[in-house]
C-alpha atoms as a PDB file:
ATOM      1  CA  UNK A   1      73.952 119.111  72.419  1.00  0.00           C
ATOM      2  CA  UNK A   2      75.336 118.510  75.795  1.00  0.00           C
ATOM      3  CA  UNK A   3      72.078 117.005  77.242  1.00  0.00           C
ATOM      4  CA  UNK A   4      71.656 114.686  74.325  1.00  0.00           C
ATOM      5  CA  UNK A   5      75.545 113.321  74.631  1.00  0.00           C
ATOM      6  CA  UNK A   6      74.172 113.416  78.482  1.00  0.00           C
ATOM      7  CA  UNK A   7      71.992 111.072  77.928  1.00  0.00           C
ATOM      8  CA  UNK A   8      73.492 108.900  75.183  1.00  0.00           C
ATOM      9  CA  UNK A   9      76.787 108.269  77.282  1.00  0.00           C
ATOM     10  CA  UNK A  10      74.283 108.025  80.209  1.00  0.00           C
ATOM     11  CA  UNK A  11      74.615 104.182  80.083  1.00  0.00           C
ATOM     12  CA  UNK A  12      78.271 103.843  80.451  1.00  0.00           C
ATOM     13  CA  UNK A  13      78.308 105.331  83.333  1.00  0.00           C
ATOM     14  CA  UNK A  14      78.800 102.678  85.423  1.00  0.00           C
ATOM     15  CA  UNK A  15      81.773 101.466  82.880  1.00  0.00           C
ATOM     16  CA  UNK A  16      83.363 104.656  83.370  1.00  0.00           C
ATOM     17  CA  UNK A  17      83.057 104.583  87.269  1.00  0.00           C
ATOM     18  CA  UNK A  18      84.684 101.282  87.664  1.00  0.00           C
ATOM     19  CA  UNK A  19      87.762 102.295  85.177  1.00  0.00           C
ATOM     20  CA  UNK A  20      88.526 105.168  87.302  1.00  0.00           C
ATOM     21  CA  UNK A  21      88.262 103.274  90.779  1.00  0.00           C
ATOM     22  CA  UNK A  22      90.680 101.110  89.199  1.00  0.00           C
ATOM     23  CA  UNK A  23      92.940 104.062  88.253  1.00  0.00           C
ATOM     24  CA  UNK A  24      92.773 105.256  91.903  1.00  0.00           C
ATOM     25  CA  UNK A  25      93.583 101.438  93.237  1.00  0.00           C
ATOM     26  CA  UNK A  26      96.678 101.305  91.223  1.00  0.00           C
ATOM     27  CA  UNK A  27      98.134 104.659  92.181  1.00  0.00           C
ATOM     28  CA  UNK A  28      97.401 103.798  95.621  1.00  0.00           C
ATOM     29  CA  UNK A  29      99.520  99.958  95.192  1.00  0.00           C
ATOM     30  CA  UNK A  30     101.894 101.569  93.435  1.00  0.00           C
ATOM     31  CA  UNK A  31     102.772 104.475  95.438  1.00  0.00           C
ATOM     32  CA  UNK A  32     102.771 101.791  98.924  1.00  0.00           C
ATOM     33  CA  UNK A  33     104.530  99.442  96.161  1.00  0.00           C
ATOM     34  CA  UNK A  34     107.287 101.834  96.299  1.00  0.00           C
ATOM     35  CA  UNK A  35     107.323 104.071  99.383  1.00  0.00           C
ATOM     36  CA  UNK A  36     110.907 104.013 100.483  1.00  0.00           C
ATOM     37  CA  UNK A  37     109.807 103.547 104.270  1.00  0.00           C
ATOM     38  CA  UNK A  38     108.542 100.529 103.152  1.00  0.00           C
ATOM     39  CA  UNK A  39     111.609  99.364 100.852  1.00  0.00           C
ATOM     40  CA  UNK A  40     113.195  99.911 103.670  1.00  0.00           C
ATOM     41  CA  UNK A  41     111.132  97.970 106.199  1.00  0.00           C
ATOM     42  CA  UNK A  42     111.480  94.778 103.555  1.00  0.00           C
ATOM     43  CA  UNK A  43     115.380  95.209 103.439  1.00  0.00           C
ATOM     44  CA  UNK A  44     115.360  95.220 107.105  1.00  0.00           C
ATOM     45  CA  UNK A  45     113.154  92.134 107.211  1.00  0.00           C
ATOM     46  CA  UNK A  46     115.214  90.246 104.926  1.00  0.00           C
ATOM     47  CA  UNK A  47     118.812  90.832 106.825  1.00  0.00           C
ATOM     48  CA  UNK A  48     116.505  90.271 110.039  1.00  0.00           C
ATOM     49  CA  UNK A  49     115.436  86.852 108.670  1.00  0.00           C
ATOM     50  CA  UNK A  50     119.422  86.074 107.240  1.00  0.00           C
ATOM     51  CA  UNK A  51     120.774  86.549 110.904  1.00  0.00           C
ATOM     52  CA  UNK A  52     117.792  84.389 112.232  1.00  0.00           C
ATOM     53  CA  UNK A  53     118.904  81.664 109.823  1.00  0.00           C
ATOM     54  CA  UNK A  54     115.912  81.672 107.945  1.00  0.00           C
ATOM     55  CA  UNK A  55     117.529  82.954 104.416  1.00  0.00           C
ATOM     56  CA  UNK A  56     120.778  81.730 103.322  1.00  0.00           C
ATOM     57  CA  UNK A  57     123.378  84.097 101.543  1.00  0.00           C
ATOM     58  CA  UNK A  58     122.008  83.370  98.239  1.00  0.00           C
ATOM     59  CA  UNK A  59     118.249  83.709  98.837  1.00  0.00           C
ATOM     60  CA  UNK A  60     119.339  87.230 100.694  1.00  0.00           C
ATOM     61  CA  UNK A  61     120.900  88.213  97.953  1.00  0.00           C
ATOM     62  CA  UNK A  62     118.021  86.941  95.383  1.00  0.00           C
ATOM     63  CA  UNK A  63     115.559  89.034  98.126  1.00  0.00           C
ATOM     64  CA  UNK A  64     117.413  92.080  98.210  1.00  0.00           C
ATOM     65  CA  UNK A  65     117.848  92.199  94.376  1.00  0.00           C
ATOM     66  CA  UNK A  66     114.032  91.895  93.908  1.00  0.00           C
ATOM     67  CA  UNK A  67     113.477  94.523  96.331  1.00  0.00           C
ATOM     68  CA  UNK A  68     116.186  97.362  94.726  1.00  0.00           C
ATOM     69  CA  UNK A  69     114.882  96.134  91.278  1.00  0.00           C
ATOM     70  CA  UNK A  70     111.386  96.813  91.964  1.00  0.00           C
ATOM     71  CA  UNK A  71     112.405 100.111  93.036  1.00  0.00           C
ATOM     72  CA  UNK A  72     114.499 100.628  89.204  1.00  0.00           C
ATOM     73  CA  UNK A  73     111.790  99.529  87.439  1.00  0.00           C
ATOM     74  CA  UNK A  74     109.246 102.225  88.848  1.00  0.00           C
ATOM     75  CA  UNK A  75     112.035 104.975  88.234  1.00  0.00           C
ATOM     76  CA  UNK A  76     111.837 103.600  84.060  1.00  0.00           C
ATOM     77  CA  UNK A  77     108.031 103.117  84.498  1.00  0.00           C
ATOM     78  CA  UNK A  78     107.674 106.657  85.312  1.00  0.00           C
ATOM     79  CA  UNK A  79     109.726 107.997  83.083  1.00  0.00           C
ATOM     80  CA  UNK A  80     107.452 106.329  80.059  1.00  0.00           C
ATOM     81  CA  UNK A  81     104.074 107.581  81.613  1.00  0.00           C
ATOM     82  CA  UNK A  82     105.416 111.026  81.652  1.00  0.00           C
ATOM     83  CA  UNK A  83     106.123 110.268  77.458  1.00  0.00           C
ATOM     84  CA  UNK A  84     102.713 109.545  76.626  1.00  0.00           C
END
């Protein structure tokens, strides 16, 4: 039986190779997504760019929320994979 379901699943082969380079893609850009040396290195660029003059106290603020949310929402978003 196995050689026969070999060779009937034989064609989606290629289907089931790209789906699983995909899964390793997003584990990779979501573990750099959220590495805290670079959270950190984006926090740092942000207050760098405030003191240049390039952000004002707002968009700092707007910047810095993004970053710390993005950070939340993989702390929820990995508490729902572990769920299913």
């Amino acid at each position: 039986m196995g050689l026969l379901t070999t060779l009937v699943t034989l064609p989606l082969a290629p289907v089931k190779g790209v789906m699983w380079l995909g899964e390793i893609i997003e584990e990779q850009v979501d573990q750099q997504l959220h590495d805290p040396a670079n959270v950190r290195r984006e926090l740092e660029e942000i207050e760098e760019a405030a003191a240049a003059g390039a952000l004002s106290p707002e968009e700092k603020d707007e910047a810095q929320q993004a970053v710390l949310n993005r950070m939340i929402s993989r702390g929820s978003a990995g508490a729902d994979r572990t769920k299913e």
